[in-house]
N, C-alpha and C. Protein backbone atom coordinates (compact mmCIF):
# COMPACT_ATOMS: atom_id res chain seq x y z
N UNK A 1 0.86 -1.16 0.00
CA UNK A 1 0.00 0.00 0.00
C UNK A 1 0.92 1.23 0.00
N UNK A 2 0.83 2.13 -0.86
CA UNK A 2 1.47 3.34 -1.30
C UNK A 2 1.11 4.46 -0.01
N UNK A 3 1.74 5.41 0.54
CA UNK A 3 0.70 6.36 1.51
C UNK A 3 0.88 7.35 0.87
N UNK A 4 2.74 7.82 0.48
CA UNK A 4 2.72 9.05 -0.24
C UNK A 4 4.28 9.01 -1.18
N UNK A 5 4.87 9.96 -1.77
CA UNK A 5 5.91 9.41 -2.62
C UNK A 5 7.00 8.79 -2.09
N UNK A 6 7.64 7.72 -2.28
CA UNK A 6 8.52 7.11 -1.34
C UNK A 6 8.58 6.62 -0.02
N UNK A 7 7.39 6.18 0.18
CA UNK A 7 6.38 5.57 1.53
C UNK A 7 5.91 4.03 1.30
N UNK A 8 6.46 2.78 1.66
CA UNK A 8 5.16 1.82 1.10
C UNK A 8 5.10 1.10 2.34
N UNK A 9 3.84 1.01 2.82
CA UNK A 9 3.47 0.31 3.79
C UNK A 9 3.30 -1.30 3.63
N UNK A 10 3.73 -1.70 3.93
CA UNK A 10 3.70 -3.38 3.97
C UNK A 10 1.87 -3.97 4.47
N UNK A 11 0.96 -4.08 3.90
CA UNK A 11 -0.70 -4.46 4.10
C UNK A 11 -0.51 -5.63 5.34
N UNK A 12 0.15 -6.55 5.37
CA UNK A 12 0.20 -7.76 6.25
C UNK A 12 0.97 -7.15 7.84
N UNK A 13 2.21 -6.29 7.33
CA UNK A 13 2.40 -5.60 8.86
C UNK A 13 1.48 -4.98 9.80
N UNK A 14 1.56 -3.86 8.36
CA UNK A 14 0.33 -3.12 8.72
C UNK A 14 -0.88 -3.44 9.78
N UNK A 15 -1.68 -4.42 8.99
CA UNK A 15 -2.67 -5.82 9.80
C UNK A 15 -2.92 -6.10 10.95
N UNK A 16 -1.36 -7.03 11.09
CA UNK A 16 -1.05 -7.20 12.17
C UNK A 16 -0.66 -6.24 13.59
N UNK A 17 -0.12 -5.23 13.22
CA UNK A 17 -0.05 -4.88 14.38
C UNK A 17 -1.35 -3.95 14.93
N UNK A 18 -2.45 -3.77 13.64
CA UNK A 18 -3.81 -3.06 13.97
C UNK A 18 -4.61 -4.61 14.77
N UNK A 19 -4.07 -5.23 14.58
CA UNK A 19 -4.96 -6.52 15.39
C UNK A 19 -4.29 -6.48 16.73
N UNK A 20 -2.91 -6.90 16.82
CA UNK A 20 -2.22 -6.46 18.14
C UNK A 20 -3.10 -5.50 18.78
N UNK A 21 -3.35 -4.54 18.65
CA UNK A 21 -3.88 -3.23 19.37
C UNK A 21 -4.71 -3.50 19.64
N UNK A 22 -5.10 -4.34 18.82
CA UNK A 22 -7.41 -4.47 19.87
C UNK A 22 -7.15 -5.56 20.32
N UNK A 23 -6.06 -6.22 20.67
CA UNK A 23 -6.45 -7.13 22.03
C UNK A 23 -5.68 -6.36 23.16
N UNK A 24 -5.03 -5.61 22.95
CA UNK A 24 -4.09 -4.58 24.69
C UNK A 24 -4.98 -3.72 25.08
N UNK A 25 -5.60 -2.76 24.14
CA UNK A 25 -6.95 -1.79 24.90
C UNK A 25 -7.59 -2.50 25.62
N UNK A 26 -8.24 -3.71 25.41
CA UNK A 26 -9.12 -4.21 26.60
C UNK A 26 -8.90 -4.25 27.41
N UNK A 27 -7.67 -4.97 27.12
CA UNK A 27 -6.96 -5.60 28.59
C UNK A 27 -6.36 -4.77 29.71
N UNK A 28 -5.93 -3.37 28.73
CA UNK A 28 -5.37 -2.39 29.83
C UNK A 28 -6.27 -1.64 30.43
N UNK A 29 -8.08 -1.63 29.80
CA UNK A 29 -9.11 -0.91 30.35
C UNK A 29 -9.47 -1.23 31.43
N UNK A 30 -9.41 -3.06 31.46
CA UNK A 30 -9.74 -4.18 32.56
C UNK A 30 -9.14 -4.15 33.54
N UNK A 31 -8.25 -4.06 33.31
CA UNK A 31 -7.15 -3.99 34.71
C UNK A 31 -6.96 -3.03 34.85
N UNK A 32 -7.29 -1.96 34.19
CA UNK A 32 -7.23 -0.65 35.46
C UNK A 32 -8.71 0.04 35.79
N UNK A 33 -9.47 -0.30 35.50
CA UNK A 33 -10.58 -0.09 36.00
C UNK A 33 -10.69 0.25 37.15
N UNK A 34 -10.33 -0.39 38.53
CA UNK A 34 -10.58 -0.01 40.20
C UNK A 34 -9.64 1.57 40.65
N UNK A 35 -8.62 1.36 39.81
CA UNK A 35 -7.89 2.79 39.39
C UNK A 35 -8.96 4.10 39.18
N UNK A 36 -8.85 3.70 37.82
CA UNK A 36 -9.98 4.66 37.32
C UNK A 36 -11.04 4.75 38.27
N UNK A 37 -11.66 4.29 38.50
CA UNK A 37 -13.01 3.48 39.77
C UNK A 37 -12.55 5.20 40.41
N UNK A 38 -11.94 4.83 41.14
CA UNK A 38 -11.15 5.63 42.87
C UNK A 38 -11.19 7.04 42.52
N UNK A 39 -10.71 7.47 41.29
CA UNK A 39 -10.21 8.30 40.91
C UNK A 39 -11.27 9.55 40.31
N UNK A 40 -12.31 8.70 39.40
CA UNK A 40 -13.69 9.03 39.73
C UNK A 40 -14.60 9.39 40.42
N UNK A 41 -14.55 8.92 41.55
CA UNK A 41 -15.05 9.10 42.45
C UNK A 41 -14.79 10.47 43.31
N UNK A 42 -13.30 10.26 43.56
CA UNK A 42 -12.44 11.53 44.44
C UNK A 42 -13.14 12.53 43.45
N UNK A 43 -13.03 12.75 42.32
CA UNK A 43 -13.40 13.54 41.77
C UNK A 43 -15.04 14.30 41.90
N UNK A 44 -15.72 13.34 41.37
CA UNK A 44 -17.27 13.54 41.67
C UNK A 44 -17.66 13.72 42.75
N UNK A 45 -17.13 13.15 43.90
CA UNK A 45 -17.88 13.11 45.48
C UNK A 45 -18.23 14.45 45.76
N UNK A 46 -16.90 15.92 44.90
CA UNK A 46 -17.26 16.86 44.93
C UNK A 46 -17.48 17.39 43.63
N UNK A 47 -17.95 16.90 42.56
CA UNK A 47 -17.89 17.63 41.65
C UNK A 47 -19.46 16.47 41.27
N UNK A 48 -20.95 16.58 41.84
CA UNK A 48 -21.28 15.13 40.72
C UNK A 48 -21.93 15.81 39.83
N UNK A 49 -22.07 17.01 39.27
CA UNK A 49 -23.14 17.39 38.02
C UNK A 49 -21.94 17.91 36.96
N UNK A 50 -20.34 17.61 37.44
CA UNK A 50 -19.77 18.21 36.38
C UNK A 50 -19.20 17.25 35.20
N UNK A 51 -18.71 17.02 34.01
CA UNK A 51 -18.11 16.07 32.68
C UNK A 51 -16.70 16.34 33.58
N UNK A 52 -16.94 14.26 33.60
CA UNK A 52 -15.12 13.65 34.13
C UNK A 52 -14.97 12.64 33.22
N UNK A 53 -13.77 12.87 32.55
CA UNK A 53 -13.35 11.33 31.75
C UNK A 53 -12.22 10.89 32.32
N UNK A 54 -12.19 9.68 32.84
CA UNK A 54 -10.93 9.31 33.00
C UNK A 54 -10.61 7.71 32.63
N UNK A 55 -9.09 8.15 31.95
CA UNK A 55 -9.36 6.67 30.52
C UNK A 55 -7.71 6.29 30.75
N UNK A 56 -7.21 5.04 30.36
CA UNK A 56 -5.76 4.84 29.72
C UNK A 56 -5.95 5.58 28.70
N UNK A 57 -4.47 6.24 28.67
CA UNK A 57 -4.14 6.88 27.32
C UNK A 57 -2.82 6.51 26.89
N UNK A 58 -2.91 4.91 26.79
CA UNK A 58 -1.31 4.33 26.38
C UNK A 58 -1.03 3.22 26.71
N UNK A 59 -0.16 2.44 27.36
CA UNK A 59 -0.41 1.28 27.54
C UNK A 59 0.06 1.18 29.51
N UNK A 60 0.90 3.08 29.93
CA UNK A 60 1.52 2.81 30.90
C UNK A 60 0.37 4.26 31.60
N UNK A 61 -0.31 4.59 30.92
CA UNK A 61 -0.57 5.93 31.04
C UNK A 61 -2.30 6.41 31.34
N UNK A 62 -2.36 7.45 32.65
CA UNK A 62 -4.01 7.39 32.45
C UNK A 62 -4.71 9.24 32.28
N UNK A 63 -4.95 9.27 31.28
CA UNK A 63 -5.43 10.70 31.32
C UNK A 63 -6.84 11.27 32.12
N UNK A 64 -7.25 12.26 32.67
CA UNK A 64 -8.32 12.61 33.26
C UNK A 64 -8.93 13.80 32.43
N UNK A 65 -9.51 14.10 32.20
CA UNK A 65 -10.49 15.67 31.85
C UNK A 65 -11.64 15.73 32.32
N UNK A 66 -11.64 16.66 33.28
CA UNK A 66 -12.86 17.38 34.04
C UNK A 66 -13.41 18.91 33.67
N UNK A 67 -14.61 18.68 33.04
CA UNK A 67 -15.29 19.80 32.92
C UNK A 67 -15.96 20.19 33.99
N UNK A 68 -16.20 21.80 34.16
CA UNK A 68 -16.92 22.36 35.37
C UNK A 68 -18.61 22.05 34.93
N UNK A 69 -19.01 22.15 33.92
CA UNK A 69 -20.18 22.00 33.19
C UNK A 69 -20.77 20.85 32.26
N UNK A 70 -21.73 20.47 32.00
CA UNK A 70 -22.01 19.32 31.14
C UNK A 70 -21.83 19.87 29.82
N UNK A 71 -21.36 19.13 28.72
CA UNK A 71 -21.17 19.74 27.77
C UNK A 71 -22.62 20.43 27.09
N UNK A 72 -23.80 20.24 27.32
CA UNK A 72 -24.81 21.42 26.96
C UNK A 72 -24.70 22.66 27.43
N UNK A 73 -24.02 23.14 28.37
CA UNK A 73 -23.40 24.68 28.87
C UNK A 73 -22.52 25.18 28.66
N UNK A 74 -21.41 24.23 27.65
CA UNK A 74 -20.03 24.98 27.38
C UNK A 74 -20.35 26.19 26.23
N UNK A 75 -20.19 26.60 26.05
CA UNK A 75 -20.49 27.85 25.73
C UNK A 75 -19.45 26.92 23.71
N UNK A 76 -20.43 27.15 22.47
CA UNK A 76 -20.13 26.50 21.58
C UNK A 76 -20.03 25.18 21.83
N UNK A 77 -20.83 24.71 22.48
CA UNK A 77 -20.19 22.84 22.96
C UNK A 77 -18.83 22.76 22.91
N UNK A 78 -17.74 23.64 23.61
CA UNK A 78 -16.38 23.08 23.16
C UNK A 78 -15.90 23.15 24.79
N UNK A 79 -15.19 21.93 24.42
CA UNK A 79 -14.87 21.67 26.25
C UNK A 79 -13.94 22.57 26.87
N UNK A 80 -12.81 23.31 25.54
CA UNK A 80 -11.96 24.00 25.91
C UNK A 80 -13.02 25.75 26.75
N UNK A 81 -14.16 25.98 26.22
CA UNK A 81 -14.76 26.73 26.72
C UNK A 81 -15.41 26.71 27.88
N UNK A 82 -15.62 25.51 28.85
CA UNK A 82 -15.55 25.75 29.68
C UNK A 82 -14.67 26.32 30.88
N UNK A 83 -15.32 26.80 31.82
CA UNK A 83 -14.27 27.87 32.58
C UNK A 83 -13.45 26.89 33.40
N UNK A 84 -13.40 25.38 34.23
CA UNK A 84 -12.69 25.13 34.63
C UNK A 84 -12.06 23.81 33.71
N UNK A 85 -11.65 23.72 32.26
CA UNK A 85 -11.85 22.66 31.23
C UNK A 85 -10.34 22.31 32.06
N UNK A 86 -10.31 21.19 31.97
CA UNK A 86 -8.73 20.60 32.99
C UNK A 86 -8.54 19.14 32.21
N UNK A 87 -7.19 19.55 31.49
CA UNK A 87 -6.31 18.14 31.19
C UNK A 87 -5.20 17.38 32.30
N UNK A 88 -5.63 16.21 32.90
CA UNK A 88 -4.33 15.76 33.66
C UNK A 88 -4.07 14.42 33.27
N UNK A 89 -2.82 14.03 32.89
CA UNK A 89 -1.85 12.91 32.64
C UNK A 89 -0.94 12.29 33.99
N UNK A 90 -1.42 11.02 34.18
CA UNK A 90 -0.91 10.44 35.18
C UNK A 90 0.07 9.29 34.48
N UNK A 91 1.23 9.68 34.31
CA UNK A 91 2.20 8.42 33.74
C UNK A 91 2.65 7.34 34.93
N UNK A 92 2.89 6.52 34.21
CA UNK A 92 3.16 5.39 35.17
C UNK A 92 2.52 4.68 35.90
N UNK A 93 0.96 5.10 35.38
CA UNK A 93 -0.17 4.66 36.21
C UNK A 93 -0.15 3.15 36.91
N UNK A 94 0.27 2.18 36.06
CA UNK A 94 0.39 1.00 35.85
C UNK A 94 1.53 0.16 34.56
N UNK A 95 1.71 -0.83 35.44
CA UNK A 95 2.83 -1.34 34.93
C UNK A 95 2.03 -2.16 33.28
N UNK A 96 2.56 -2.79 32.79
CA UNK A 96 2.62 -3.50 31.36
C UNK A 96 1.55 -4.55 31.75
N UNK A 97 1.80 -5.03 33.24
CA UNK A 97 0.55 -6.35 33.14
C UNK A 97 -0.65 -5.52 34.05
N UNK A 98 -0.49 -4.78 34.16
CA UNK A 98 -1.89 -4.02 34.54
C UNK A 98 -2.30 -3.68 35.77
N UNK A 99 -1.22 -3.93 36.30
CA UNK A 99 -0.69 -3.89 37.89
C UNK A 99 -0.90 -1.94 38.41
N UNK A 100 -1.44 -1.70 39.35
CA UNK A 100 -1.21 -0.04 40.07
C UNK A 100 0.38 0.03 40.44
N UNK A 101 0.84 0.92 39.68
CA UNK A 101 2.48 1.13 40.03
C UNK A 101 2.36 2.12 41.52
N UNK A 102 3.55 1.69 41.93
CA UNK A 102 4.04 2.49 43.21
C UNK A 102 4.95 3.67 42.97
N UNK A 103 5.09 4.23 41.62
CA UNK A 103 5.90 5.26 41.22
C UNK A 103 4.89 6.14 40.24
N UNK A 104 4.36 7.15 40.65
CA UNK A 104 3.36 7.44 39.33
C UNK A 104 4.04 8.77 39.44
N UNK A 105 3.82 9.73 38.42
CA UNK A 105 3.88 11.27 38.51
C UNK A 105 2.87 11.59 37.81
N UNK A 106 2.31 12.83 38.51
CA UNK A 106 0.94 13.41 38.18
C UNK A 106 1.17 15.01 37.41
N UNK A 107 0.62 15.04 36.16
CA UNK A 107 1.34 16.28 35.31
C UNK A 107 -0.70 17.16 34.81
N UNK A 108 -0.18 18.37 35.17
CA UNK A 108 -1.28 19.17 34.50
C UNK A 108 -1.17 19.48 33.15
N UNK A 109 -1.56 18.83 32.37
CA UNK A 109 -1.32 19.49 30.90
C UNK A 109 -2.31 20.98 30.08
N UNK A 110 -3.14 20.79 31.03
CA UNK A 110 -3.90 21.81 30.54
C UNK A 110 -5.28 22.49 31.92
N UNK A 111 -5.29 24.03 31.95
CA UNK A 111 -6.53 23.79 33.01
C UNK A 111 -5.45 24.97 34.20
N UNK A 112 -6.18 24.65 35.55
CA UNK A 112 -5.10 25.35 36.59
C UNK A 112 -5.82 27.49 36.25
N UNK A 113 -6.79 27.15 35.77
CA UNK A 113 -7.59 28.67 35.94
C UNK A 113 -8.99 28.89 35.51
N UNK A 114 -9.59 29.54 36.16
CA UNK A 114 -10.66 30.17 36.30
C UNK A 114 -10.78 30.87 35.01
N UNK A 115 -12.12 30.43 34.21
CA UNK A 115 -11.69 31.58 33.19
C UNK A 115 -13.31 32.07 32.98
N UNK A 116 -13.60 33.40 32.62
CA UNK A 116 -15.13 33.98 32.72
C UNK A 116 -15.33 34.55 31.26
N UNK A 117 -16.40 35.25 31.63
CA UNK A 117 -16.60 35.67 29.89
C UNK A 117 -15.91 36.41 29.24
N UNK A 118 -15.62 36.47 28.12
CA UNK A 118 -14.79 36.74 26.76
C UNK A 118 -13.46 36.33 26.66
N UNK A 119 -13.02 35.44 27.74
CA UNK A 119 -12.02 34.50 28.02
C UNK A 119 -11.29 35.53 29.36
N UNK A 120 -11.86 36.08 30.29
CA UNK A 120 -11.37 37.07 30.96
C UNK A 120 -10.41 36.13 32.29
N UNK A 121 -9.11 36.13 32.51
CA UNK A 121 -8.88 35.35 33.67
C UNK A 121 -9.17 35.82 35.49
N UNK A 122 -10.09 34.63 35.63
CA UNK A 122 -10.60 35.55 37.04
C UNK A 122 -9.76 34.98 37.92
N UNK A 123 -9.26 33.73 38.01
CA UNK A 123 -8.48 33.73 39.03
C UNK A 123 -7.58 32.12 38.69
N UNK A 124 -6.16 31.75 39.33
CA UNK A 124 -5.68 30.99 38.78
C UNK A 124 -5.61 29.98 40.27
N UNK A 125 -5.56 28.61 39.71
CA UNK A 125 -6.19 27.34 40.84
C UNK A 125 -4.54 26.60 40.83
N UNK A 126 -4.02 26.59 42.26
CA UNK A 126 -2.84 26.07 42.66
C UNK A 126 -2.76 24.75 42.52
N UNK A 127 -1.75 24.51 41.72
CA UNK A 127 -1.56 22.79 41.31
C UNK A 127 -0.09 22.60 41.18
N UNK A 128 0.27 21.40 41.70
CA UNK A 128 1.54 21.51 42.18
C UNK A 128 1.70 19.85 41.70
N UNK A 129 2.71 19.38 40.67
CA UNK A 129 2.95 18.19 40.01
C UNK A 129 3.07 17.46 41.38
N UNK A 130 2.75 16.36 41.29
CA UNK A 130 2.93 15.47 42.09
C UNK A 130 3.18 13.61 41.69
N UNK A 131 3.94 13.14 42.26
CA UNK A 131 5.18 12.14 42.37
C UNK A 131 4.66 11.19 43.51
N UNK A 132 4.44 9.67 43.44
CA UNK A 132 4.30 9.13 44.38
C UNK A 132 3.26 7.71 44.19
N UNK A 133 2.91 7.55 45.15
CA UNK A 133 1.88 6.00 45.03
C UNK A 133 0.34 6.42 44.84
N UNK A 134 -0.53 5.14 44.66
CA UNK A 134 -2.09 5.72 44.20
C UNK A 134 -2.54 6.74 45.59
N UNK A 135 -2.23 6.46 46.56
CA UNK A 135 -2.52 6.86 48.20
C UNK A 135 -2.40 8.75 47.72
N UNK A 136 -1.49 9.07 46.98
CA UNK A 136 -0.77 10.21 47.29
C UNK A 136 -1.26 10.92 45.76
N UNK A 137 -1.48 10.37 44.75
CA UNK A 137 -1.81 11.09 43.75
C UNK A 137 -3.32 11.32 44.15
N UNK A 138 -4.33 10.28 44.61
CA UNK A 138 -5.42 10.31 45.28
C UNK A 138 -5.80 11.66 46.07
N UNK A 139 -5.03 11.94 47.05
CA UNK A 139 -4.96 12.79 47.82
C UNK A 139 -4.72 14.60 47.12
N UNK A 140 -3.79 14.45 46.63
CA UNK A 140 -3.84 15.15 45.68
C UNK A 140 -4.74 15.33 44.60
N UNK A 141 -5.13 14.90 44.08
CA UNK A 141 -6.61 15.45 43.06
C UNK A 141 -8.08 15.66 44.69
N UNK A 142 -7.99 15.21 45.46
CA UNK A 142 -8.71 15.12 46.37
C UNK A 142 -8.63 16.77 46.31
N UNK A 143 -7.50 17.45 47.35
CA UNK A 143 -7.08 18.80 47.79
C UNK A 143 -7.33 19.64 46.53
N UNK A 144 -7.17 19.36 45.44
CA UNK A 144 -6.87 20.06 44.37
C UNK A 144 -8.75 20.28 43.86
N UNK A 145 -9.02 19.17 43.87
CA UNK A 145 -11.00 19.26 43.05
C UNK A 145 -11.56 19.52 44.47
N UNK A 146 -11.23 19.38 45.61
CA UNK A 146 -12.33 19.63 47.03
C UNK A 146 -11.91 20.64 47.29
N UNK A 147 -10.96 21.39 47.33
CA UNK A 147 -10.58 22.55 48.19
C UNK A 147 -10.20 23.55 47.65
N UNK A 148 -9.24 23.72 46.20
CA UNK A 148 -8.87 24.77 45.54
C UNK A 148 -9.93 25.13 44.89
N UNK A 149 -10.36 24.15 43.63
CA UNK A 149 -11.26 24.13 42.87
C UNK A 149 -12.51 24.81 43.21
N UNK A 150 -12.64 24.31 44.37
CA UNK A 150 -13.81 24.65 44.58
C UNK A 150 -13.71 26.19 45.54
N UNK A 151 -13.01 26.53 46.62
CA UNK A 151 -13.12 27.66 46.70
C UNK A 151 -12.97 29.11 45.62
N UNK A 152 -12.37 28.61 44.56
CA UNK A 152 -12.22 29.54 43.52
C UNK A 152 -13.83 29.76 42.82
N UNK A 153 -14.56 28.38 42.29
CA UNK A 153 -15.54 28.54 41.85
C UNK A 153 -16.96 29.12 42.80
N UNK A 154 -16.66 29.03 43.91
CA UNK A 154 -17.54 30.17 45.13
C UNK A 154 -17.68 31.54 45.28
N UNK A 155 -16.12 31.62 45.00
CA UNK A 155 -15.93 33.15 45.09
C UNK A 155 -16.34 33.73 43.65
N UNK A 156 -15.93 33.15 42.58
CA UNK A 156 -16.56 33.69 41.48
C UNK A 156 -18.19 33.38 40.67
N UNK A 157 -19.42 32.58 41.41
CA UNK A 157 -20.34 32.05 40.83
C UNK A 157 -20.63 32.91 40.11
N UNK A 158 -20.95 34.24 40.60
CA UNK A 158 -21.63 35.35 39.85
C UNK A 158 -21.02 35.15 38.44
N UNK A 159 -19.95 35.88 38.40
CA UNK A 159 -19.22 35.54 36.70
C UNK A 159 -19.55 34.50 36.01
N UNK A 160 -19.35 33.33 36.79
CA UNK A 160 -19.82 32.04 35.80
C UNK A 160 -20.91 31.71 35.74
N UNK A 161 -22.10 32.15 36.35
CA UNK A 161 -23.46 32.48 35.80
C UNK A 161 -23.91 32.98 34.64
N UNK A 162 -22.73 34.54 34.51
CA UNK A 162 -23.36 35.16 33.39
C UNK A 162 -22.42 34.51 32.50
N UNK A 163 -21.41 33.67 32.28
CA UNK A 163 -21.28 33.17 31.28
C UNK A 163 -21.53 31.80 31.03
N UNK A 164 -22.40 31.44 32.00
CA UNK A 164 -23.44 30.04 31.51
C UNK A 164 -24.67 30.53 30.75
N UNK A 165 -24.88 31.87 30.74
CA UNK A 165 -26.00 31.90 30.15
C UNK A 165 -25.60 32.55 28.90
N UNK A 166 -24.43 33.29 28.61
CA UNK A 166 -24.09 34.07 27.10
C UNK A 166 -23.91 32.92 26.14
């Protein structure tokens, strides 16, 4: 199979390793599930009317995104428009056989502010990378969605009222 000038993909490699791949997604969904489970939860216990995804994104790796809003309020349905839209990457989540690693680091890739209408920044939410076992990354999204998060979004409801409704 040709892709572009001086490119030829081999159809049988190719194949194969697209078959490889749909038997490891399962398996890495399966076994980390009680992960994910926990992690969910910490999240929602204080957040339950807001959009949380939290998925493997790799074979070692688990990404989270928490919206402050359901996506019918993001202002254009775009998640980046919501005011607290938050990307976090937890590498090392788990080892190769699907095991909870005892070494994870927890990275913000996106998110860490308050943002109101016409993209105005109202205030910025303290997040501090964090390094360590499920006990401790736990704890951390705990402090971070129960206590920062949320005192920021108190002090500003008014603002994010009027831009739930523009």
């Amino acid at each position: 199979m040709k892709i572009c000038e001086g490119l030829v993909l081999d159809p049988k490699t190719f194949n194969e390793q697209v078959r490889g791949l749909r038997h490891v997604r399962p398996l890495a969904e399966a076994t980390l599930d009680p992960f994910r489970k926990k992690i969910e939860q910490t999240i929602r216990k204080h957040w339950p009317d807001s959009t949380i995804n939290v998925r493997p994104s790799g074979p070692t790796t688990t990404f989270i995104g928490f919206a402050l809003w359901k996506k019918a309020d993001w202002p254009n349905k775009i998640f980046e428009n919501d005011p607290a839209a938050t990307k976090i990457m937890i590498h090392n989540s788990h080892d190769k056989d699907g095991n909870v690693s005892p070494k994870m680091e927890m990275d913000l890739l996106t998110g860490g502010i308050l943002w109101g209408k016409n993209a105005t920044r109202l205030a910025k939410i303290g997040w501090r990378n964090v390094k360590g076992d499920e006990k401790k990354i736990l704890k951390s999204l705990d402090r971070y969605f129960g206590q920062k998060l949320k005192a920021v979004v108190k002090k500003y409801a008014s603002e994010l009222d009027d831009k739930k409704t523009a």
